[in-house]
Protein backbone atom coordinates (compact mmCIF):
# COMPACT_ATOMS: atom_id res chain seq x y z
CA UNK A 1 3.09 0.21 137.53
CA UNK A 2 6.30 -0.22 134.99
CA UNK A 3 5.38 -3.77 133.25
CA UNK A 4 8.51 -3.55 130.93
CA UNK A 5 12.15 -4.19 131.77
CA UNK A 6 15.81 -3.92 130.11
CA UNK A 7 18.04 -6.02 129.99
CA UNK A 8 21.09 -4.93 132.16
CA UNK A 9 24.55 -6.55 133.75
CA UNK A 10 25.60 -5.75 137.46
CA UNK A 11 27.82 -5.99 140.33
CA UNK A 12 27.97 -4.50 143.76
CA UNK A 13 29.80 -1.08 143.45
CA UNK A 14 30.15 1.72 145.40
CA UNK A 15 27.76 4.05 143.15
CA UNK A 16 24.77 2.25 144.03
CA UNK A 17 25.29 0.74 147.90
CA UNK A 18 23.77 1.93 150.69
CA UNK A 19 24.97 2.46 154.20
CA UNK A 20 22.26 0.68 156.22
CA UNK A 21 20.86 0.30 159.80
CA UNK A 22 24.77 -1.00 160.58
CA UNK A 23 25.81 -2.55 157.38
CA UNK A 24 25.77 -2.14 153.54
CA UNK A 25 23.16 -2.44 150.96
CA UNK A 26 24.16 -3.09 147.60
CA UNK A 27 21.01 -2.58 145.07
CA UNK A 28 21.87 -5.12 142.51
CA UNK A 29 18.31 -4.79 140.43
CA UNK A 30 15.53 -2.20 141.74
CA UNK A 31 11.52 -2.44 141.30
CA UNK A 32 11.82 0.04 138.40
CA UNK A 33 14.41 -1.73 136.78
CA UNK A 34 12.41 -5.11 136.75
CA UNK A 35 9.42 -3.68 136.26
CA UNK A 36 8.17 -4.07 139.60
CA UNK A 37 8.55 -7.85 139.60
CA UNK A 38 11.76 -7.88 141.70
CA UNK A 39 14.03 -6.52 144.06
CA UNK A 40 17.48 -7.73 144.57
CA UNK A 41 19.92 -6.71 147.30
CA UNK A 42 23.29 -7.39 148.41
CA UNK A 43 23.66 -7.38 152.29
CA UNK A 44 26.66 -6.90 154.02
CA UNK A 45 26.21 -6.99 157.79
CA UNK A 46 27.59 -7.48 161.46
CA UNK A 47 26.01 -9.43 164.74
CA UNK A 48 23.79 -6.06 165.73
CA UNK A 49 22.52 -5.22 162.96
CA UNK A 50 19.35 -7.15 162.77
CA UNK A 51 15.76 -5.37 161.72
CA UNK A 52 12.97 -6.09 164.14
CA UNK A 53 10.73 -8.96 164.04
CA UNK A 54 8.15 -8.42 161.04
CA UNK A 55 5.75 -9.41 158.38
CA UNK A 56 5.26 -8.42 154.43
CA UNK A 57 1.67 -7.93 153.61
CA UNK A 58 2.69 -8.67 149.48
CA UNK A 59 6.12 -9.71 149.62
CA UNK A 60 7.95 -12.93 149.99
CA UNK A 61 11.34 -13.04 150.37
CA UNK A 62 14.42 -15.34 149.27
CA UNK A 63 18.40 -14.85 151.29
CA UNK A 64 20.67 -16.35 149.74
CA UNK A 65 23.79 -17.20 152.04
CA UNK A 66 27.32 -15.89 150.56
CA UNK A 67 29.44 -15.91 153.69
CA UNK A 68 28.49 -16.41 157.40
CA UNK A 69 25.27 -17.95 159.27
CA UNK A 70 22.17 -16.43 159.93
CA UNK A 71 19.28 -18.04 163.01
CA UNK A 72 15.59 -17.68 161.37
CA UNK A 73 12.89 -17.45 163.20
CA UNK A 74 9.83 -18.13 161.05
CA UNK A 75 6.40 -20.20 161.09
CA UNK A 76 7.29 -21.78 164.65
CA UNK A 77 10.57 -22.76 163.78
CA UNK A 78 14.03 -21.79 164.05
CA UNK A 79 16.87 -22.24 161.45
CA UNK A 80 19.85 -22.21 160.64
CA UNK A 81 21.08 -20.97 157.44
CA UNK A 82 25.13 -20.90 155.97
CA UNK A 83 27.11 -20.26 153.20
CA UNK A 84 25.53 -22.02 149.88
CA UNK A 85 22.02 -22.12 151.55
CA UNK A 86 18.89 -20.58 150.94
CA UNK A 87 15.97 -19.12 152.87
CA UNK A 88 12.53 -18.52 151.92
CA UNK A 89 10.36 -16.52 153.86
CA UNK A 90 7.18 -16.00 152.53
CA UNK A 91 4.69 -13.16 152.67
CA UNK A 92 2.32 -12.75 155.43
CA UNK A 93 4.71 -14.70 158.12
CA UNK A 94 6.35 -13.01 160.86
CA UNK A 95 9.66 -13.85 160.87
CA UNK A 96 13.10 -12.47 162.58
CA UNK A 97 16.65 -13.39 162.65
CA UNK A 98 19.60 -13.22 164.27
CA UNK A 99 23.37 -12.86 162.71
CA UNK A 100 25.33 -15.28 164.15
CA UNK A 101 29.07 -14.88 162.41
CA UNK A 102 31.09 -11.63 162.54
CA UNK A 103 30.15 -10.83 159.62
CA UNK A 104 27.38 -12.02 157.06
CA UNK A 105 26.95 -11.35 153.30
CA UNK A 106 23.91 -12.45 151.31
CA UNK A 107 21.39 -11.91 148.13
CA UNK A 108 18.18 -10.83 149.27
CA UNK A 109 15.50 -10.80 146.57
CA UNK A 110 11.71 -9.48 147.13
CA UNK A 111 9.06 -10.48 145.35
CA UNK A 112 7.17 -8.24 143.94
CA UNK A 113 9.24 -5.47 144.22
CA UNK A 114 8.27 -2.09 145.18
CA UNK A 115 9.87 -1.95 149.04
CA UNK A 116 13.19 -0.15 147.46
CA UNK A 117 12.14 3.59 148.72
CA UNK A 118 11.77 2.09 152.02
CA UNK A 119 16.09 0.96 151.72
CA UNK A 120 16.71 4.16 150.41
CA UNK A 121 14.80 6.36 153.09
CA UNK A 122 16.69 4.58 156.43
CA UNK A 123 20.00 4.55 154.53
CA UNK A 124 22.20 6.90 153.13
CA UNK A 125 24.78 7.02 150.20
CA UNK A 126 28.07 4.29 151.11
CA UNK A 127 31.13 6.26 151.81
CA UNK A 128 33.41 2.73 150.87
CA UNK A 129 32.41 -1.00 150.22
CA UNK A 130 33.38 -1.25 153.86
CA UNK A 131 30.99 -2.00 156.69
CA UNK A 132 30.76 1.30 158.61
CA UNK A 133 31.84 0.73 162.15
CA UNK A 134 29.99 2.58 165.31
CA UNK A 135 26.50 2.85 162.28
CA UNK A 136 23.62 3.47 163.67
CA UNK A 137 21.36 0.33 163.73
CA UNK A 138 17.93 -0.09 164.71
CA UNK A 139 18.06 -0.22 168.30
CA UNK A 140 19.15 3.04 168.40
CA UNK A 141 16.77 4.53 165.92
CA UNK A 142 13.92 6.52 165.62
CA UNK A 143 11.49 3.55 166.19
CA UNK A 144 8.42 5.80 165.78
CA UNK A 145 9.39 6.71 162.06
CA UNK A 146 10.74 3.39 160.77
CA UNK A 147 7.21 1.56 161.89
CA UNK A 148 5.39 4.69 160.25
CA UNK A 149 7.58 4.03 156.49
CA UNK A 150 7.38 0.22 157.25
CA UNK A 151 3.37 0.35 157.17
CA UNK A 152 4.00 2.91 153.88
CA UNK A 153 5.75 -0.09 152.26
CA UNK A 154 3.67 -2.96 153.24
CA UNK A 155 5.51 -4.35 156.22
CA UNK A 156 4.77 -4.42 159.93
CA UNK A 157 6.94 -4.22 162.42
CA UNK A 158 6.16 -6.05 165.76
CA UNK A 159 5.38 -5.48 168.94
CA UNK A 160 6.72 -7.39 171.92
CA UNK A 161 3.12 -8.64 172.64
CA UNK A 162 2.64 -9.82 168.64
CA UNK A 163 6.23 -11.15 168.75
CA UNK A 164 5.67 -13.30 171.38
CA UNK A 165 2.68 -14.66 170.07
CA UNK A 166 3.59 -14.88 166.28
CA UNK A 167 7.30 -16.03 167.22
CA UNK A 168 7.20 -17.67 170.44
CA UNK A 169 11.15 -18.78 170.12
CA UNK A 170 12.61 -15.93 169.72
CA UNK A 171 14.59 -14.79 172.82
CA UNK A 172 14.30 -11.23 171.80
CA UNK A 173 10.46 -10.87 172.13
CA UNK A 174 11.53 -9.68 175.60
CA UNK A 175 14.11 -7.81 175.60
CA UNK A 176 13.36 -3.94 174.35
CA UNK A 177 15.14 -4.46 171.06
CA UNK A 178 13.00 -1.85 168.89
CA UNK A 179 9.26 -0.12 169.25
């Protein structure tokens, strides 16, 4: 693992974001960049869009709220997050979430890094800083293969039994969003 990092100024530009799962990924700093301590993303995103309920076996994670709202579902409790707020989702806690404005833009950082190939294998390069209408998002993906890199990268996705059980308030545990 890379302990060293340079120092380095950037913004979100079209040469290194991501179209992703129905929105756009912007990586701001990768693992190898911060020498595996970080990850930081830009989101850009639409109602839709949403990954599965799931857990990170070594990662916690920190949204930061740009524009729009966002419903959490973590630790038997729901949020609600908006512009100028913060989330914190720690490791080893299922959590979901739910876009609730048209569109939603927000920081993500992971701690430790090291979850970046994971971005970089469901997405492809952005063709615009637009979000990409008619994407293809999770619901309509190949399930089988993002649980399989999930597991590669630490997370697990959930099943409608486990999200039940680990998320009891989420609405989605029974309708067949993903798996």
């Amino acid at each position: 693992m890379n302990q060293t990092a340079d120092f380095f100024v950037r913004s979100a530009v079209l040469e290194t974001t991501r179209s992703y799962m129905g929105g756009l990924l912007t990586f701001l700093a990768t693992s190898a960049e911060t020498g595996n301590r970080s990850f930081l993303l830009e989101v850009r995103t639409v109602p839709g869009a949403e990954p599965p309920p799931h857990l990170h076996y070594e990662q916690d994670e920190v949204f930061y709220i740009l524009e729009g709202e966002i419903e959490v579902y973590c630790m038997g409790q729901v949020r609600i997050a908006r512009a100028g707020e913060m989330v914190f989702l720690p490791r080893m806690q299922a959590h979901a979430f739910y876009f609730l404005s048209p569109t939603l833009r927000f920081l993500a950082l992971v701690q430790p890094g090291g979850i970046d190939g994971y971005f970089e294998a469901m997405s492809t390069p952005a063709t615009s800083m637009e979000i990409p209408a008619n994407a293809t998002t999770y619901a309509d993906s190949d399930s089988a293969a993002a649980i399989a890199l999930a597991a590669k990268y630490g997370v697990k996705m959930l099943t409608p039994e486990e999200t039940a059980k680990l998320l009891p308030q989420y609405p989605g545990f029974g309708v067949p969003r993903f798996g």
